[in-house]
C-alpha atoms as a PDB file:
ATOM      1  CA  UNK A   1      88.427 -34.832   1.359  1.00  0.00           C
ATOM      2  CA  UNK A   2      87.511 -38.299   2.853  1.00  0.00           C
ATOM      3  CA  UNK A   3      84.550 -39.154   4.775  1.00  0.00           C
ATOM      4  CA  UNK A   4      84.814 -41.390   7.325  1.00  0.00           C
ATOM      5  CA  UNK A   5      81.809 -43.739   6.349  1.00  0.00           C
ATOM      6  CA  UNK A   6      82.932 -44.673   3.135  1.00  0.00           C
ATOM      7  CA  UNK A   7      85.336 -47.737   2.922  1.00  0.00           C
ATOM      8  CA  UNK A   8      88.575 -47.061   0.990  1.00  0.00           C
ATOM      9  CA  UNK A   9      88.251 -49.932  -1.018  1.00  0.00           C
ATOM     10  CA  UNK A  10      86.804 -50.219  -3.802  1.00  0.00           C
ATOM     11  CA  UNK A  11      87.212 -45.974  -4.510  1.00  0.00           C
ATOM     12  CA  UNK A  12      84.692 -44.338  -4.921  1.00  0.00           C
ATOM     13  CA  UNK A  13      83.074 -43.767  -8.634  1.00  0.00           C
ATOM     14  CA  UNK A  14      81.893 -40.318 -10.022  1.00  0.00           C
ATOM     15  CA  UNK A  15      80.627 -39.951 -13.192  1.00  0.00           C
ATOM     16  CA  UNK A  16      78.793 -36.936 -15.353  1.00  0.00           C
ATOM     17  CA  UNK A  17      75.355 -38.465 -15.807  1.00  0.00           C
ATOM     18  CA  UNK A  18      73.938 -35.921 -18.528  1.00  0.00           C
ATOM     19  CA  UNK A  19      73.558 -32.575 -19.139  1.00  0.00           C
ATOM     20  CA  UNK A  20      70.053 -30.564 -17.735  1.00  0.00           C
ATOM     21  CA  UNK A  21      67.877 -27.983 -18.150  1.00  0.00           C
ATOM     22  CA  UNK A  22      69.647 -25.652 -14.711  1.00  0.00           C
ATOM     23  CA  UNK A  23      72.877 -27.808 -14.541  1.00  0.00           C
ATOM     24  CA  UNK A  24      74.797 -31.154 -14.736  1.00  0.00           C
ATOM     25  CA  UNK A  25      73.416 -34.277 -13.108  1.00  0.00           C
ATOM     26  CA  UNK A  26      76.591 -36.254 -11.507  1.00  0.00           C
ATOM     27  CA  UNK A  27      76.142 -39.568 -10.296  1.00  0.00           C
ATOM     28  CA  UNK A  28      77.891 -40.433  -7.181  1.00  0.00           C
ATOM     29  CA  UNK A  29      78.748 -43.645  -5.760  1.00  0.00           C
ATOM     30  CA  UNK A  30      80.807 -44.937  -2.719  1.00  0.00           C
ATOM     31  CA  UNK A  31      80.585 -47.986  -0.628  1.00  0.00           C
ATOM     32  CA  UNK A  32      79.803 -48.117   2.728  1.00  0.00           C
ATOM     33  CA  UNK A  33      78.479 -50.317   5.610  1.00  0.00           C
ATOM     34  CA  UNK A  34      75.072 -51.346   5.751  1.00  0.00           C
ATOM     35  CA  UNK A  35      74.461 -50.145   8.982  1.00  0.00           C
ATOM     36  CA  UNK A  36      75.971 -46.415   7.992  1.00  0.00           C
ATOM     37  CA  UNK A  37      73.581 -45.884   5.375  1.00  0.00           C
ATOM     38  CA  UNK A  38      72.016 -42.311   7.081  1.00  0.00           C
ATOM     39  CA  UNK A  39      75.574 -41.289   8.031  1.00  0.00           C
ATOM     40  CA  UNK A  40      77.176 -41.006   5.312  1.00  0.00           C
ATOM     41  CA  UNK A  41      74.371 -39.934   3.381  1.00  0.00           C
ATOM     42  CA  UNK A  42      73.860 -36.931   5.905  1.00  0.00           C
ATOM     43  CA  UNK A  43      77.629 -36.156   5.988  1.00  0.00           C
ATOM     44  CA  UNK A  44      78.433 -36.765   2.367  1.00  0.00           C
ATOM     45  CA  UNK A  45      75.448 -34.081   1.854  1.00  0.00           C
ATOM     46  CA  UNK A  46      77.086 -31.788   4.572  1.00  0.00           C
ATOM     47  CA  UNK A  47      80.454 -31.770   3.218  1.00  0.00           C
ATOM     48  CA  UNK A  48      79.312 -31.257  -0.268  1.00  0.00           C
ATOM     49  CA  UNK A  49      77.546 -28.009   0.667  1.00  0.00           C
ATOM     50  CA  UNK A  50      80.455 -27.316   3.030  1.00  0.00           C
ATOM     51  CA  UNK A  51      83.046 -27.670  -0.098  1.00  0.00           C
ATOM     52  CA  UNK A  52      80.939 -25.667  -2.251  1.00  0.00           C
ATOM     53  CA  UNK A  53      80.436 -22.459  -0.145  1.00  0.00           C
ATOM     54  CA  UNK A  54      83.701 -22.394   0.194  1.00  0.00           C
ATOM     55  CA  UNK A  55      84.285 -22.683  -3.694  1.00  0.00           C
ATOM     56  CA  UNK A  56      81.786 -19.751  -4.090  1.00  0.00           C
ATOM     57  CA  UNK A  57      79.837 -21.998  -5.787  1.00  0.00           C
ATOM     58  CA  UNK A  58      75.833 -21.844  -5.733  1.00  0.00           C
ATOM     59  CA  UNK A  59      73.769 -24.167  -6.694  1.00  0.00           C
ATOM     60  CA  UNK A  60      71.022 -22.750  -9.254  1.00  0.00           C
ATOM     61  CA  UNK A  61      67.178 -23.994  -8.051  1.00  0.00           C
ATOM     62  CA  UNK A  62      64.053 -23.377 -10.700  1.00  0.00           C
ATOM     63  CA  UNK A  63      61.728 -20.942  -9.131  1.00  0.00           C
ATOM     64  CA  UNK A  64      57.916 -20.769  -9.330  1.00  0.00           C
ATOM     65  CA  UNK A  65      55.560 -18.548  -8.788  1.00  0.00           C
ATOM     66  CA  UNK A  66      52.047 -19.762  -8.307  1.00  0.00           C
ATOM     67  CA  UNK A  67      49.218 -17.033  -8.199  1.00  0.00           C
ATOM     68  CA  UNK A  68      45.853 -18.004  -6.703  1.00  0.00           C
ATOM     69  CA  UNK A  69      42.477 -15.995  -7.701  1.00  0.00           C
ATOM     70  CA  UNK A  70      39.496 -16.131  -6.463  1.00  0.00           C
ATOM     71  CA  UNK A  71      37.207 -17.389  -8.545  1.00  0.00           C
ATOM     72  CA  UNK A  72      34.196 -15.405  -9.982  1.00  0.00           C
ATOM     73  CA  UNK A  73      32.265 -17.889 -11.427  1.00  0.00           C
ATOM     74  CA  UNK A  74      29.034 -18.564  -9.586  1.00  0.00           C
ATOM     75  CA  UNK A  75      28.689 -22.319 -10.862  1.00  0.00           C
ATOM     76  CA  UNK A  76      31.691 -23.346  -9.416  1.00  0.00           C
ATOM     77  CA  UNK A  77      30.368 -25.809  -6.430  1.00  0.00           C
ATOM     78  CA  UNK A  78      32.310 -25.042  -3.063  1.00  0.00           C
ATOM     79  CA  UNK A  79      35.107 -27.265  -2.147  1.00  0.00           C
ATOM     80  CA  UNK A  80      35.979 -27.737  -5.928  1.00  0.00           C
END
């Protein structure tokens, strides 16, 4: 697949960066014009998730759950 912001020349360069905790960081590069910078950054982004759904491949996100209780301490000052 070729995106039409990138320039052809040099090719593009995509290397495994390490291995992580949820998955593998990859580190991307491609050249481009200056002036192009959001474009292909916004349609690189789009393809990839394009190219992926239709690989049936999900990306796996950390979750968090984050529980708030009331506090009840009575020296706790307000606002704190």
């Amino acid at each position: 697949m070729r995106n039409q912001y990138a320039l052809d020349n040099p090719e593009p360069l995509i290397l495994i960066d390490s291995f992580e905790n949820s998955g593998i960081a990859i580190l991307f590069g491609v050249w481009f014009e200056r002036s192009r910078l959001v474009d292909l950054k916004n349609s690189l982004i789009l393809d990839m998730q394009k190219a992926f759904a239709e690989a049936h491949i999900e990306i796996p996100y950390p979750k968090l759950d984050i529980r708030i209780r009331e506090s009840q301490r009575s020296d706790i000052p307000e606002g704190t």
